[in-house]
N, C-alpha and C. Protein backbone atom coordinates (compact mmCIF):
# COMPACT_ATOMS: atom_id res chain seq x y z
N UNK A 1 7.90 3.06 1.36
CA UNK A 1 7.05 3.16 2.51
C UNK A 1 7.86 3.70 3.68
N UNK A 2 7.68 4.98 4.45
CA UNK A 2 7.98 5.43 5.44
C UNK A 2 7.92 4.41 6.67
N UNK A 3 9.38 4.14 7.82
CA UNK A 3 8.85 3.35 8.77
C UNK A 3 8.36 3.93 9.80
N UNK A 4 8.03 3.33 10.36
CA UNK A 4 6.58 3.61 11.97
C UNK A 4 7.43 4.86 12.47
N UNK A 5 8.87 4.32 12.59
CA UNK A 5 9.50 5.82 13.58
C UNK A 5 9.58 7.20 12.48
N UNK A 6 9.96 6.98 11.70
CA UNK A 6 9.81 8.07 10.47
C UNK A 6 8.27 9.00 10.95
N UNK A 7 7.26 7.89 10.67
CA UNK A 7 5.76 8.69 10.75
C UNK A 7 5.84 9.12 12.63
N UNK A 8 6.50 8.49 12.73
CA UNK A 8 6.24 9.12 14.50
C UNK A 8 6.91 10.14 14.85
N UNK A 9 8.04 10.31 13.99
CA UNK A 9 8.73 11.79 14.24
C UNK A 9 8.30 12.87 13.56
N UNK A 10 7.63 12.48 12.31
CA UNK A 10 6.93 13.94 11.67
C UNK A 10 5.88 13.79 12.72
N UNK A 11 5.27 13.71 13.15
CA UNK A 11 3.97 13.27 14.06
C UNK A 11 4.04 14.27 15.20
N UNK A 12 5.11 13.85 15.62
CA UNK A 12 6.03 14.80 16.53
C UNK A 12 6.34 16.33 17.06
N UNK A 13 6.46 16.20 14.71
CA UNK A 13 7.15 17.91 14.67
C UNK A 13 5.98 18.43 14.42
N UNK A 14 4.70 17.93 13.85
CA UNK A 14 3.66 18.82 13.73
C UNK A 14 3.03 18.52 14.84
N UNK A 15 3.05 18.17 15.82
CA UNK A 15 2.39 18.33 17.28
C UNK A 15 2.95 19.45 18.01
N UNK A 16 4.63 19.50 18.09
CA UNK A 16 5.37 20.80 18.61
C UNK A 16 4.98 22.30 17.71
N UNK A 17 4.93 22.07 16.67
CA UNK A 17 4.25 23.13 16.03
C UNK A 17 5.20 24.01 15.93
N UNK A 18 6.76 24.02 15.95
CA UNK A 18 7.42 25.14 15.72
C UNK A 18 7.86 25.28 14.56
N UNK A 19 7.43 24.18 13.24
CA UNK A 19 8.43 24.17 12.04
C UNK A 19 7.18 23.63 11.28
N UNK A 20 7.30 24.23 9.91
CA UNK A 20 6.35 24.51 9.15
C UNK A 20 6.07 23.22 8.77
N UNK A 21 5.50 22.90 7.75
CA UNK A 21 5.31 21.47 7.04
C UNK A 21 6.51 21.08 5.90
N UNK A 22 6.82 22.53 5.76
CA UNK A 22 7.86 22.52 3.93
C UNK A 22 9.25 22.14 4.92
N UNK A 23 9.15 23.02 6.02
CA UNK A 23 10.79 22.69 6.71
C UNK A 23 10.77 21.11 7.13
N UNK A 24 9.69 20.73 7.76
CA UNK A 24 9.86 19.11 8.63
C UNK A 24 9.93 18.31 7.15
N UNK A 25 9.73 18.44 6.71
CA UNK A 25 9.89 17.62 4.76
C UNK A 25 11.10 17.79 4.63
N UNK A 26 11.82 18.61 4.43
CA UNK A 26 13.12 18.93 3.96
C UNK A 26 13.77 18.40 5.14
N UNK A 27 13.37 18.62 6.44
CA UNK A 27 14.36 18.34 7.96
C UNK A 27 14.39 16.32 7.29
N UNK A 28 13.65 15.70 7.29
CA UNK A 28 13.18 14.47 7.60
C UNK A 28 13.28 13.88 6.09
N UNK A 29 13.58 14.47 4.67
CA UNK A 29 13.54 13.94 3.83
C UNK A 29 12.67 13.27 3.28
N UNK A 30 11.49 13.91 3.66
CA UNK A 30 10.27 13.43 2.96
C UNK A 30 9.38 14.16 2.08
N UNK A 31 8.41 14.03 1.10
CA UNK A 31 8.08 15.33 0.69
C UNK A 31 6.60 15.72 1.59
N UNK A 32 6.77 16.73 0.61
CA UNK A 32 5.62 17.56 1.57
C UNK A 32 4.38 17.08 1.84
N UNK A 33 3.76 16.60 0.65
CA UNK A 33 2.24 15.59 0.59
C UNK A 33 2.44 14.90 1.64
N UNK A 34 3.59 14.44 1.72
CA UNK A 34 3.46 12.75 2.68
C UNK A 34 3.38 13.78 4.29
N UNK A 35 4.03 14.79 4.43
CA UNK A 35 3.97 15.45 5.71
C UNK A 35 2.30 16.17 5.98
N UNK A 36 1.84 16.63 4.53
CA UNK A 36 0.65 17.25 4.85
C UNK A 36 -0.81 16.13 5.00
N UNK A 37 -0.71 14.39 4.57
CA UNK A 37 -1.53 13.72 4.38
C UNK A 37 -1.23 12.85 5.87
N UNK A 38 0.15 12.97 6.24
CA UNK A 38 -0.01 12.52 8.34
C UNK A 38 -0.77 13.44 8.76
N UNK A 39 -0.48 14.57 8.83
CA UNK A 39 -1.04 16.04 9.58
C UNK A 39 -2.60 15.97 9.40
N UNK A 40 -3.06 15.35 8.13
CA UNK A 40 -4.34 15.56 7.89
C UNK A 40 -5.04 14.55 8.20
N UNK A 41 -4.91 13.14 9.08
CA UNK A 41 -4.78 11.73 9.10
C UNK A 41 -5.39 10.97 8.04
N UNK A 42 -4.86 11.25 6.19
CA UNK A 42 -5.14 10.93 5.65
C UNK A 42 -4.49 9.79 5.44
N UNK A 43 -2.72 9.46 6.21
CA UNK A 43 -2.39 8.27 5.78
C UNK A 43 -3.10 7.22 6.09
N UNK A 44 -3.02 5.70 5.59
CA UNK A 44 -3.32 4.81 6.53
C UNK A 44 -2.53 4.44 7.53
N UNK A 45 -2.60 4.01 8.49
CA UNK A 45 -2.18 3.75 9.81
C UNK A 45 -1.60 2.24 9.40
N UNK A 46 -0.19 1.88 8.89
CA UNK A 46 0.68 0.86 8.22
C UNK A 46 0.64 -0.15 10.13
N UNK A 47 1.05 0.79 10.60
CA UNK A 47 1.77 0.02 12.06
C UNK A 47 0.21 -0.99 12.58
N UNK A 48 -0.84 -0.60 12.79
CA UNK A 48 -2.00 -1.23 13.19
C UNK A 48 -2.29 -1.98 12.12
N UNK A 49 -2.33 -1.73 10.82
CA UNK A 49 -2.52 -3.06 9.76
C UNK A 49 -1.03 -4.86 9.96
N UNK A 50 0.07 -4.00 10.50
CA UNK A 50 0.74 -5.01 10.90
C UNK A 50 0.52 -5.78 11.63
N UNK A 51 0.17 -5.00 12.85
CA UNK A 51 -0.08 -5.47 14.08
C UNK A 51 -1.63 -7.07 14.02
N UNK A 52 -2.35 -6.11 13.06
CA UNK A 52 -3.47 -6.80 12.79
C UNK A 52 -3.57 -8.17 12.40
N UNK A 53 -2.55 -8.44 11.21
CA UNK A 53 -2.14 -9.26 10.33
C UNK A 53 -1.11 -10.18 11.58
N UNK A 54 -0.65 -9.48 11.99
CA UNK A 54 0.50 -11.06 12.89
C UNK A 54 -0.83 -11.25 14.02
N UNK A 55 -1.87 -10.68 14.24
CA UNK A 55 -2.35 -11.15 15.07
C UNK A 55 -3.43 -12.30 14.79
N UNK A 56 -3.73 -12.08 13.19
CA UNK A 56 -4.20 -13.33 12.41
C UNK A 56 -5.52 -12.59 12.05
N UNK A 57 -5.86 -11.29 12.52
CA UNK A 57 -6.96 -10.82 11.76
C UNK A 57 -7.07 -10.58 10.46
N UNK A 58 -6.41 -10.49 9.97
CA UNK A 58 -5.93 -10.33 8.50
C UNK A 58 -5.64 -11.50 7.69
N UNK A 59 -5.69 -12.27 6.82
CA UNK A 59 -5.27 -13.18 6.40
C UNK A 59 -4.18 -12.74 5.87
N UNK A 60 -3.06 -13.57 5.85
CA UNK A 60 -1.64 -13.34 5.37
C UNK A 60 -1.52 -13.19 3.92
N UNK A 61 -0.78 -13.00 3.53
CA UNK A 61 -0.45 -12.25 2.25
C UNK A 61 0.33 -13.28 1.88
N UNK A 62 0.39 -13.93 0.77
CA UNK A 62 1.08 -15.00 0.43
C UNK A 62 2.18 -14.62 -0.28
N UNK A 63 3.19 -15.56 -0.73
CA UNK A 63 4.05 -14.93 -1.14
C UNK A 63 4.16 -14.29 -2.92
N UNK A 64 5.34 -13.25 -2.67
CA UNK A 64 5.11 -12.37 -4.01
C UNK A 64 6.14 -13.49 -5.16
N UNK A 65 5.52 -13.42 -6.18
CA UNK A 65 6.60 -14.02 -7.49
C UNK A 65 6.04 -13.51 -9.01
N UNK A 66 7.05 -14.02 -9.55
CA UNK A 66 7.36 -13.21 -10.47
C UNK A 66 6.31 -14.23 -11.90
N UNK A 67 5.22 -13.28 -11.93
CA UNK A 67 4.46 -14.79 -12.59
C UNK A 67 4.95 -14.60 -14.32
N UNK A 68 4.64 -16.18 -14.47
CA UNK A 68 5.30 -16.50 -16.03
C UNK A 68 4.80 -16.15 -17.37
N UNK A 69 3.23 -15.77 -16.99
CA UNK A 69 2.72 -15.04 -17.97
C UNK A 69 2.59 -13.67 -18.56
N UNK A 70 2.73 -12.71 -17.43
CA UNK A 70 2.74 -11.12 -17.79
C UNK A 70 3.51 -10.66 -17.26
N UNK A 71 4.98 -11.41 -16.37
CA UNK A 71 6.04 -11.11 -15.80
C UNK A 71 5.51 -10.02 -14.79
N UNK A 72 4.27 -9.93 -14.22
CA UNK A 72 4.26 -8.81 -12.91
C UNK A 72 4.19 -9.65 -11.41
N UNK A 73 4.79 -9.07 -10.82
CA UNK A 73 5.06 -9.13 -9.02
C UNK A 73 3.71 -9.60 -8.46
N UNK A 74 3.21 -11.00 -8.65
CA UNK A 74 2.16 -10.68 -7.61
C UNK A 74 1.68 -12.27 -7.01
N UNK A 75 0.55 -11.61 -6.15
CA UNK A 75 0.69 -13.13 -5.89
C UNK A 75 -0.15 -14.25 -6.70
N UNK A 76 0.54 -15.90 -6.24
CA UNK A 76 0.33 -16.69 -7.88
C UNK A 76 -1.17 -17.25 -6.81
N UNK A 77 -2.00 -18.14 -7.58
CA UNK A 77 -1.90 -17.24 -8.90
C UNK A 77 -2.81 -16.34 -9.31
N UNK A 78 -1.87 -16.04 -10.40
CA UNK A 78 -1.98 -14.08 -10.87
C UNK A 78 -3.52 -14.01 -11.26
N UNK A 79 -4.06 -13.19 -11.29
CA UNK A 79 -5.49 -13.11 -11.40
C UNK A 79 -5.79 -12.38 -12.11
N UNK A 80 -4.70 -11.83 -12.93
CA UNK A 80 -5.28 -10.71 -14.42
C UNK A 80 -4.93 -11.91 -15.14
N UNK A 81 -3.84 -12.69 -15.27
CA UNK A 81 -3.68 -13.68 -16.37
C UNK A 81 -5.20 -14.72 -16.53
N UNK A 82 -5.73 -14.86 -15.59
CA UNK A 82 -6.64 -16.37 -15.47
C UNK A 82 -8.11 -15.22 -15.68
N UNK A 83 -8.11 -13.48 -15.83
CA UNK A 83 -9.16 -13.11 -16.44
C UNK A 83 -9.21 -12.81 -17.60
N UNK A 84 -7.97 -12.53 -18.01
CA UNK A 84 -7.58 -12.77 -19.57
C UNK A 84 -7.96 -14.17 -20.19
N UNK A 85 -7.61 -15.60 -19.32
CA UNK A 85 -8.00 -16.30 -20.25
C UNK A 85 -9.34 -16.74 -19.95
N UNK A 86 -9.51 -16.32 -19.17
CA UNK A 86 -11.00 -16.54 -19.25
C UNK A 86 -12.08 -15.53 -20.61
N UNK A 87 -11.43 -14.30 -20.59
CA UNK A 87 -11.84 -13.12 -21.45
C UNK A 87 -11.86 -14.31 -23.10
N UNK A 88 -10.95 -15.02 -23.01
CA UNK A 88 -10.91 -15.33 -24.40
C UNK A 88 -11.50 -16.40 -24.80
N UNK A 89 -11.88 -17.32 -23.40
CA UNK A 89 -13.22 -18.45 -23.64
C UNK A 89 -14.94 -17.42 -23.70
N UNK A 90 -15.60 -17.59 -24.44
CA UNK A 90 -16.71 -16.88 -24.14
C UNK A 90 -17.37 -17.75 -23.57
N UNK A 91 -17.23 -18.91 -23.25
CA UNK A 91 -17.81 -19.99 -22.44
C UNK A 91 -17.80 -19.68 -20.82
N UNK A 92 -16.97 -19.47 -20.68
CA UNK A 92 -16.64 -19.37 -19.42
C UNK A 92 -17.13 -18.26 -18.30
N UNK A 93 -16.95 -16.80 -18.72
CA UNK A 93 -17.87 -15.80 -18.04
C UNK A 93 -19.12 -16.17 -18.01
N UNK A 94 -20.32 -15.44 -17.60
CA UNK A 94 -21.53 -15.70 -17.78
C UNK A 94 -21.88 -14.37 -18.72
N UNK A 95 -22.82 -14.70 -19.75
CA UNK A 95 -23.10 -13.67 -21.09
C UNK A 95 -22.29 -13.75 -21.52
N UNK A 96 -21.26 -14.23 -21.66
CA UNK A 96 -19.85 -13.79 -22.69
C UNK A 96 -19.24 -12.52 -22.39
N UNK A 97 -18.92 -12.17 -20.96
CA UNK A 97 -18.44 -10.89 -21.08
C UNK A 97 -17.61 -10.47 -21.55
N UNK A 98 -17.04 -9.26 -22.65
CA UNK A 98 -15.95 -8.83 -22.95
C UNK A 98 -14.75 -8.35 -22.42
């Protein structure tokens, strides 16, 4: 993830307009998509989702771990494991979904 000053200096160079998109990528070490999807305001705006979240609009993000069943990063608990076992009670969905 690019930080806030990163996106604020390509921000920058395509506002001054003297350097192409391929050069401010190569100047700034970023690739080009990521320079042509600021320019296009396709990124999301990371700095206002922060801002959002410490301000409590957001509910917090709990913490990440390493869960014991499918070993992926996420938060517990994991919610592909508990639809898997649910997948394997047919009791449990409604219709028996597959």
């Amino acid at each position: 993830m690019l930080s806030t000053e990163r996106v604020a200096q390509i921000r920058s160079f395509l506002t001054d307009g003297r350097m192409s998109q391929r050069a401010i990528a190569r100047t700034l070490r970023v690739s080009r998509g990521t320079v042509e999807a600021i320019a296009q305001n396709r990124r999301p705006n990371y700095a206002a989702r922060a801002e959002n979240r410490l301000a409590g609009r957001d509910p917090p993000a709990g913490p990440v771990e390493r869960c014991p069943g499918c070993g992926g990063m996420v938060q517990m608990p994991c919610l592909a494991c508990r639809l898997r076992a649910m997948r394997k009670r047919p009791d449990a969905l409604p219709g028996g979904i597959p």
